[in-house]
PDB file of N, CA and C in Angstrom:
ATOM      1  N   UNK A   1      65.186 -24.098 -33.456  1.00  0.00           N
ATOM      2  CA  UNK A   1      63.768 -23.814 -33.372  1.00  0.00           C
ATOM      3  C   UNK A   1      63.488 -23.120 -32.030  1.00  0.00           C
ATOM      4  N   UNK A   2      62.976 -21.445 -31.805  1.00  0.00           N
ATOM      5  CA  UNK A   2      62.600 -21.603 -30.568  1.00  0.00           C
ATOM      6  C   UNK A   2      61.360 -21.872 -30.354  1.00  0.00           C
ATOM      7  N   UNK A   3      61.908 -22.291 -28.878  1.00  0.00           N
ATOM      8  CA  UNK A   3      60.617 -22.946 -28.038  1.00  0.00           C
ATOM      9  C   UNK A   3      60.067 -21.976 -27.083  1.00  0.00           C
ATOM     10  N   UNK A   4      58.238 -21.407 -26.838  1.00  0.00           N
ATOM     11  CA  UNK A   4      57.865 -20.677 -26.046  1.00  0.00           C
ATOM     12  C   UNK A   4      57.148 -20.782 -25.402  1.00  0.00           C
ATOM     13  N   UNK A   5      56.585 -20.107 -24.211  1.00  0.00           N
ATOM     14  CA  UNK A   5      55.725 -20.613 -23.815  1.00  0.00           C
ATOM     15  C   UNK A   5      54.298 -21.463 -24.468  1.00  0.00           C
ATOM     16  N   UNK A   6      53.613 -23.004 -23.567  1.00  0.00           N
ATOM     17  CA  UNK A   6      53.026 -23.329 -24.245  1.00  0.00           C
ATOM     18  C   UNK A   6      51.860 -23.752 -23.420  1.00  0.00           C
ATOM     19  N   UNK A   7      51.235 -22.465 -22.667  1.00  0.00           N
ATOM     20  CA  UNK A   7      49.432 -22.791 -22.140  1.00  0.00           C
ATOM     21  C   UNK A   7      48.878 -22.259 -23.592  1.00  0.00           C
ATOM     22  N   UNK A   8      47.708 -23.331 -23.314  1.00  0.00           N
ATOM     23  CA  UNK A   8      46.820 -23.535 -24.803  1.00  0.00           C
ATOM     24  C   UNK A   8      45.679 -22.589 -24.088  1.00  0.00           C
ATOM     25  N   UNK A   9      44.739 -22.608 -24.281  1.00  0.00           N
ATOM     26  CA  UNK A   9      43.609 -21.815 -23.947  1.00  0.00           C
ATOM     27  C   UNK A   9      42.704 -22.831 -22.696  1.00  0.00           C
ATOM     28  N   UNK A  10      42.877 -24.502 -22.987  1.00  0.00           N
ATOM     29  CA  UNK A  10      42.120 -25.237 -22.538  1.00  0.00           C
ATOM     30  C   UNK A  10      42.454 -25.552 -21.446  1.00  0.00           C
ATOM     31  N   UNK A  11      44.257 -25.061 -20.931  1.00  0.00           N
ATOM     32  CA  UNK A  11      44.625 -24.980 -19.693  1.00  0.00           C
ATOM     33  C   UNK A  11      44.917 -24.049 -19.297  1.00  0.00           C
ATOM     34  N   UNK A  12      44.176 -22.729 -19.481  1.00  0.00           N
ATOM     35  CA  UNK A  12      44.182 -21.223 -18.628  1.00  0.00           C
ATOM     36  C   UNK A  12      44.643 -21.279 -17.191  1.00  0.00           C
ATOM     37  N   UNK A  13      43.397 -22.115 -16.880  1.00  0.00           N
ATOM     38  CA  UNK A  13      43.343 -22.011 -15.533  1.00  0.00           C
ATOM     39  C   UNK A  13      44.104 -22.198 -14.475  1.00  0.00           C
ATOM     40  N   UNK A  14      44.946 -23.171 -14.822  1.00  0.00           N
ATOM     41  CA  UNK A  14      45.818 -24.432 -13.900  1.00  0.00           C
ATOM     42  C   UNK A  14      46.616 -23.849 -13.429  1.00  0.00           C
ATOM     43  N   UNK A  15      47.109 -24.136 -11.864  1.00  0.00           N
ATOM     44  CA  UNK A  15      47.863 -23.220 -11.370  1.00  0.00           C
ATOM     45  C   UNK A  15      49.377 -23.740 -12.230  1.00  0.00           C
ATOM     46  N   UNK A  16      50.348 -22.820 -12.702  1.00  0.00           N
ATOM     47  CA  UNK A  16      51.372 -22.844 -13.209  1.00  0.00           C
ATOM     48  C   UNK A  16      52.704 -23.382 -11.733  1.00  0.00           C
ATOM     49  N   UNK A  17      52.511 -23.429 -10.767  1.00  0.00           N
ATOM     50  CA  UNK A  17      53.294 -24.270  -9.552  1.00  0.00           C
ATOM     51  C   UNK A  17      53.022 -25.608  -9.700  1.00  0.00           C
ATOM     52  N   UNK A  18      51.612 -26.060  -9.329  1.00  0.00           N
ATOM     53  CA  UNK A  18      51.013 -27.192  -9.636  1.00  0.00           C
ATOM     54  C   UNK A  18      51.942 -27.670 -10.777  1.00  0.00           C
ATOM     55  N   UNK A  19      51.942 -27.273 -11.954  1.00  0.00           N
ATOM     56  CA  UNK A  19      51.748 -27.593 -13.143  1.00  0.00           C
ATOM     57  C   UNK A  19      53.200 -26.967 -13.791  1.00  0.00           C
ATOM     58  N   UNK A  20      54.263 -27.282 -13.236  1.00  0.00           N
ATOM     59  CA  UNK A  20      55.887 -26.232 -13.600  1.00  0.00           C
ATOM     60  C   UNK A  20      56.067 -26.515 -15.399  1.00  0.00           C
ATOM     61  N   UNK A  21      55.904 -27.291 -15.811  1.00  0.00           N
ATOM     62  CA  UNK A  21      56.095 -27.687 -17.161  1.00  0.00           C
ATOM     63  C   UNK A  21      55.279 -26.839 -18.141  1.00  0.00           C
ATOM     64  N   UNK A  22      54.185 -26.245 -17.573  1.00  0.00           N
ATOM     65  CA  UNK A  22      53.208 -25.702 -18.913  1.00  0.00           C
ATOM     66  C   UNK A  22      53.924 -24.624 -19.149  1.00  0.00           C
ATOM     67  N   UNK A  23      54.931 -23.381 -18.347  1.00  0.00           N
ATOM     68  CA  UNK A  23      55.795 -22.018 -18.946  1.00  0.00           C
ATOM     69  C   UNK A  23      57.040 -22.559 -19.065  1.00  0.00           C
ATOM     70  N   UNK A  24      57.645 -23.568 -19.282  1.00  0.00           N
ATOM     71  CA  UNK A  24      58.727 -24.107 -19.443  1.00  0.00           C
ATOM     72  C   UNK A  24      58.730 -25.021 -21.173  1.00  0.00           C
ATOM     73  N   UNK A  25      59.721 -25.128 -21.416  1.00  0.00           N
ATOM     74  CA  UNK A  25      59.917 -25.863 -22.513  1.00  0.00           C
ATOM     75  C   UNK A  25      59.614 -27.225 -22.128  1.00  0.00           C
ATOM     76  N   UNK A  26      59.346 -28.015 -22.801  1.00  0.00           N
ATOM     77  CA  UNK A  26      59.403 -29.325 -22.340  1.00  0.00           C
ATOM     78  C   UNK A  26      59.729 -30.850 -22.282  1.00  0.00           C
ATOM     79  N   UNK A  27      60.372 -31.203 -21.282  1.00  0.00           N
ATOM     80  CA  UNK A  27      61.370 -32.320 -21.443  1.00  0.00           C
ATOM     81  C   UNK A  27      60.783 -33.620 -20.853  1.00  0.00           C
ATOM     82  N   UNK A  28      60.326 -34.682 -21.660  1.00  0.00           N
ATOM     83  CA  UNK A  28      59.842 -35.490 -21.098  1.00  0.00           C
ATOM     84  C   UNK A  28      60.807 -36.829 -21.150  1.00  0.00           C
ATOM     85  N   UNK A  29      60.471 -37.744 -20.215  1.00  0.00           N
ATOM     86  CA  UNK A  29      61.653 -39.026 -20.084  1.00  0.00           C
ATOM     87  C   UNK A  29      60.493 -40.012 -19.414  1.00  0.00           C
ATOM     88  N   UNK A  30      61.613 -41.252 -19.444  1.00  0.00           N
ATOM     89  CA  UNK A  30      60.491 -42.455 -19.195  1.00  0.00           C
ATOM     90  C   UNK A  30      60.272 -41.938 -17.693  1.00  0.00           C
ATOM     91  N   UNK A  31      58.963 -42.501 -17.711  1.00  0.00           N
ATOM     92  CA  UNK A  31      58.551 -42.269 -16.032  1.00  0.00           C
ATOM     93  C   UNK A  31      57.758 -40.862 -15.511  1.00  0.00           C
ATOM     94  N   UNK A  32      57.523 -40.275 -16.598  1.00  0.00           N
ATOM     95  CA  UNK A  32      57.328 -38.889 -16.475  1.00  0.00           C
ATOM     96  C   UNK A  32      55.441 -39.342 -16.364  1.00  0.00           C
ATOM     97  N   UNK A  33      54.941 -38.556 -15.280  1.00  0.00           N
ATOM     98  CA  UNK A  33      53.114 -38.945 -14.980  1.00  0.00           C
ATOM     99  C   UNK A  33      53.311 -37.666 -15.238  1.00  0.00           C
ATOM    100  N   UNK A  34      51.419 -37.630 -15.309  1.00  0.00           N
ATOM    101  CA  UNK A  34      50.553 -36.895 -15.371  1.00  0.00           C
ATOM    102  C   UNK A  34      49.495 -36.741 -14.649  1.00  0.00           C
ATOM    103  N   UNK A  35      48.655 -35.931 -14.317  1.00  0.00           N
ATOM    104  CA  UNK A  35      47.581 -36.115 -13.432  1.00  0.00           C
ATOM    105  C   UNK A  35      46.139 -36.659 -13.893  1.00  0.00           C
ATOM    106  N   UNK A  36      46.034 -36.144 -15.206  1.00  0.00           N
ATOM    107  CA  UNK A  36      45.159 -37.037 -16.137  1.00  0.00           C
ATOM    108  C   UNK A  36      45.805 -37.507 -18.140  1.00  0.00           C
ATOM    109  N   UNK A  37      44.325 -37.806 -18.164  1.00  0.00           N
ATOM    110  CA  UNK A  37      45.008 -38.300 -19.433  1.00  0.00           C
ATOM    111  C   UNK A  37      44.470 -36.679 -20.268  1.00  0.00           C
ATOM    112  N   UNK A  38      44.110 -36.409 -20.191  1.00  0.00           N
ATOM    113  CA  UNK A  38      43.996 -34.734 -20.651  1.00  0.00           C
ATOM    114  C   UNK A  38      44.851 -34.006 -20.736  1.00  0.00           C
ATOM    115  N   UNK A  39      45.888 -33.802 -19.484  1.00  0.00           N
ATOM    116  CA  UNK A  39      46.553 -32.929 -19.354  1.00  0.00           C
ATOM    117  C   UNK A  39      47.987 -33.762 -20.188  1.00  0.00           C
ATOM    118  N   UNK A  40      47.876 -35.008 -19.759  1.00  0.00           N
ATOM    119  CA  UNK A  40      48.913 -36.122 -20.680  1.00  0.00           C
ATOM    120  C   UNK A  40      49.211 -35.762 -22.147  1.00  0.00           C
ATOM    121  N   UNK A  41      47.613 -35.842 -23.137  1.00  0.00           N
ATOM    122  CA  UNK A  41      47.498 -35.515 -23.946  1.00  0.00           C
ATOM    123  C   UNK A  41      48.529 -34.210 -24.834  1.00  0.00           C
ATOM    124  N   UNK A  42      47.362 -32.913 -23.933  1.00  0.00           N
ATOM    125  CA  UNK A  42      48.229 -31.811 -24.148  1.00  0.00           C
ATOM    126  C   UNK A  42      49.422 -31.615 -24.020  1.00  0.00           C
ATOM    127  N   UNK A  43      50.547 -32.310 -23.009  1.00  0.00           N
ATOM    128  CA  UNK A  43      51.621 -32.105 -23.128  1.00  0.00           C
ATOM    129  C   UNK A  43      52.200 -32.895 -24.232  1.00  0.00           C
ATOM    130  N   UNK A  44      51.875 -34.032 -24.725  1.00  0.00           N
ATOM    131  CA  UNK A  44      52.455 -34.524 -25.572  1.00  0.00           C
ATOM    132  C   UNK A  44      52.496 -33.915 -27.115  1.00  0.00           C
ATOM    133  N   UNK A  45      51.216 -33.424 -27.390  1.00  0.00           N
ATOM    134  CA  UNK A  45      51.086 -32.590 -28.631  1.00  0.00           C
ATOM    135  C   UNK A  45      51.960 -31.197 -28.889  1.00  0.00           C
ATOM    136  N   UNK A  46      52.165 -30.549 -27.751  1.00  0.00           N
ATOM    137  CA  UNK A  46      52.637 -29.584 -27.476  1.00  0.00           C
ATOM    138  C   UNK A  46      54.389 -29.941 -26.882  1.00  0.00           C
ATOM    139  N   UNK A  47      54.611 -31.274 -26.892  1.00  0.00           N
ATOM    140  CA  UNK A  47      55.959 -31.670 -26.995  1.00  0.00           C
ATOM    141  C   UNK A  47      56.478 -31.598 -28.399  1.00  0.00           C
ATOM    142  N   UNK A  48      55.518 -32.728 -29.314  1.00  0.00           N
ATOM    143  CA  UNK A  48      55.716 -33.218 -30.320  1.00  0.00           C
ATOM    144  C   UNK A  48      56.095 -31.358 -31.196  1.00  0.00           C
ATOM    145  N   UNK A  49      55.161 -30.497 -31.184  1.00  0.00           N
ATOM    146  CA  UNK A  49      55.344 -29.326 -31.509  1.00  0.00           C
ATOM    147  C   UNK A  49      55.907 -28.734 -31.594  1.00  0.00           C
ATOM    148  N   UNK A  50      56.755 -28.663 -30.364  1.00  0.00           N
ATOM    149  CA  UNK A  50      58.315 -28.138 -29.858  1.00  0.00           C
ATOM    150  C   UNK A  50      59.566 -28.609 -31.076  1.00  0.00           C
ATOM    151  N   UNK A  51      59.352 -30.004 -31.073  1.00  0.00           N
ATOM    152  CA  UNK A  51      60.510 -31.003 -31.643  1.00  0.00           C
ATOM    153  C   UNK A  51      60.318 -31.329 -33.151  1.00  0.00           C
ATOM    154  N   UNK A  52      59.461 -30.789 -33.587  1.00  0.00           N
ATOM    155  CA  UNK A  52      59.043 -30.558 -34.794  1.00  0.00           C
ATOM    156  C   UNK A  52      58.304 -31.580 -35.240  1.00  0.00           C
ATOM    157  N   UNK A  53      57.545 -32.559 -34.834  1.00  0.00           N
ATOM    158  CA  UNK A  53      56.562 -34.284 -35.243  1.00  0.00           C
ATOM    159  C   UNK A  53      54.878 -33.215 -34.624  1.00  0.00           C
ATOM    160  N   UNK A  54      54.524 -34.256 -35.216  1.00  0.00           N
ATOM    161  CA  UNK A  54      53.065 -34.715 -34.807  1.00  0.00           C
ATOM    162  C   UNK A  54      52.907 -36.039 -33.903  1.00  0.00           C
ATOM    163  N   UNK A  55      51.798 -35.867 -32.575  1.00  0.00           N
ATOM    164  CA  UNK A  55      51.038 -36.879 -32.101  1.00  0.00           C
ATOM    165  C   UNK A  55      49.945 -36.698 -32.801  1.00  0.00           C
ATOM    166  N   UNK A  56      49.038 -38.250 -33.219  1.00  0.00           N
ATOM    167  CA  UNK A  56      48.601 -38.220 -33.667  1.00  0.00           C
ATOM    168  C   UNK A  56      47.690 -39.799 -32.968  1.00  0.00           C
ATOM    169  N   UNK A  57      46.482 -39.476 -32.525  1.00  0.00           N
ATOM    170  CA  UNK A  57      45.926 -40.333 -31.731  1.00  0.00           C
ATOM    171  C   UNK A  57      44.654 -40.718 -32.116  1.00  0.00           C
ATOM    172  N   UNK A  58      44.436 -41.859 -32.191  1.00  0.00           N
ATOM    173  CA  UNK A  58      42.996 -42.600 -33.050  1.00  0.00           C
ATOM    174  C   UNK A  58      42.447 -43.897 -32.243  1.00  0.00           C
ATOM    175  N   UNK A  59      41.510 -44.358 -32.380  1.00  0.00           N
ATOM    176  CA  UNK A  59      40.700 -45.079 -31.679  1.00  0.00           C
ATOM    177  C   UNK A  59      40.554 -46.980 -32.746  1.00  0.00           C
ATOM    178  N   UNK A  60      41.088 -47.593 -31.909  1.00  0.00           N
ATOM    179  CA  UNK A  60      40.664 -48.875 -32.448  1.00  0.00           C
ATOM    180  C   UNK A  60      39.407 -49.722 -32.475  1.00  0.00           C
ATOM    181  N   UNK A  61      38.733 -49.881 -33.147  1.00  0.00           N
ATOM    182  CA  UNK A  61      37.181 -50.882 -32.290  1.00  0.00           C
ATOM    183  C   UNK A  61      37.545 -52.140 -33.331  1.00  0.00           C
ATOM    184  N   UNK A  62      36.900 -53.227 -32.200  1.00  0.00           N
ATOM    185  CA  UNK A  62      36.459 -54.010 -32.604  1.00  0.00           C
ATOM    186  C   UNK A  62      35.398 -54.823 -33.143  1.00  0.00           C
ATOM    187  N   UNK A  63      35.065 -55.525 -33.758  1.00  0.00           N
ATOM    188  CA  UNK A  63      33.771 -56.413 -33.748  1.00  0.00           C
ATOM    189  C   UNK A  63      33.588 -57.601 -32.788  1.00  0.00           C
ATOM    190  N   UNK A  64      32.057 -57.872 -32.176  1.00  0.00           N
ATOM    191  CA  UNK A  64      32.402 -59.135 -31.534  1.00  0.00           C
ATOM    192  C   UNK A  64      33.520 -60.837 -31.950  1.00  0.00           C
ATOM    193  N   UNK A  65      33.770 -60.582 -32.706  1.00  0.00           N
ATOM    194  CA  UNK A  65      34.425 -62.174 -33.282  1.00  0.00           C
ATOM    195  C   UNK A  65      35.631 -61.620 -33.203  1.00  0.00           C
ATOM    196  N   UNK A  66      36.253 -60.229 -32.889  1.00  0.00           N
ATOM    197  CA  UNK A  66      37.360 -59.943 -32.718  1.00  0.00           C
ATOM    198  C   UNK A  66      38.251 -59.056 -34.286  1.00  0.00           C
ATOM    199  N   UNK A  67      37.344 -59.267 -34.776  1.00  0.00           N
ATOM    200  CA  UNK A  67      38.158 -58.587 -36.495  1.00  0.00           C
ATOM    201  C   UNK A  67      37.895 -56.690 -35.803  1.00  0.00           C
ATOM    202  N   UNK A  68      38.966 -55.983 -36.220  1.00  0.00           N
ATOM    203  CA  UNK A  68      39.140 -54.941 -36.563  1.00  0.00           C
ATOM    204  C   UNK A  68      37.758 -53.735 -37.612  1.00  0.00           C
ATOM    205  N   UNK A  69      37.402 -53.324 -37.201  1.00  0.00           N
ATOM    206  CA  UNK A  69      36.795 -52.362 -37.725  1.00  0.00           C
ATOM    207  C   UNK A  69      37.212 -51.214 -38.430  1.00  0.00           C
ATOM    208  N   UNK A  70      36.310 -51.164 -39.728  1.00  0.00           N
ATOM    209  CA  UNK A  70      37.303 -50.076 -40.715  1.00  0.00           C
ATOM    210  C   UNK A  70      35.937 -48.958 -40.574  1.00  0.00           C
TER     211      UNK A  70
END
């Protein structure tokens, strides 16, 4: 599969030094930060992309008594 560059539109801006991973392929391992959960995000989707999966991220709520919400 090749892999190519992967700035999205929503990280134009970011300096690419700052940020060495966004023109690079990308290799992530335990321990690997981020500066937010945004930029977290995007790399992970755009990992998963690379390697051929989906992230796929959803929100849990609860009710006060603790049961799960559908």
């Amino acid at each position: 599969m090749p892999i190519g560059p992967i700035l999205g539109l929503e990280l134009e801006g970011l300096d690419s030094e700052k940020y060495p991973l966004i023109n690079s392929p990308i290799d992530l391992s335990v321990g690997t930060q981020f500066t937010s959960w945004e930029i977290a995000e995007y790399y992970l989707k755009k990992y998963g992309r690379q390697r051929g999966f989906m992230i796929k991220c959803y929100r849990v709520e609860f009710h006060k008594n603790g049961e799960i919400k559908k």
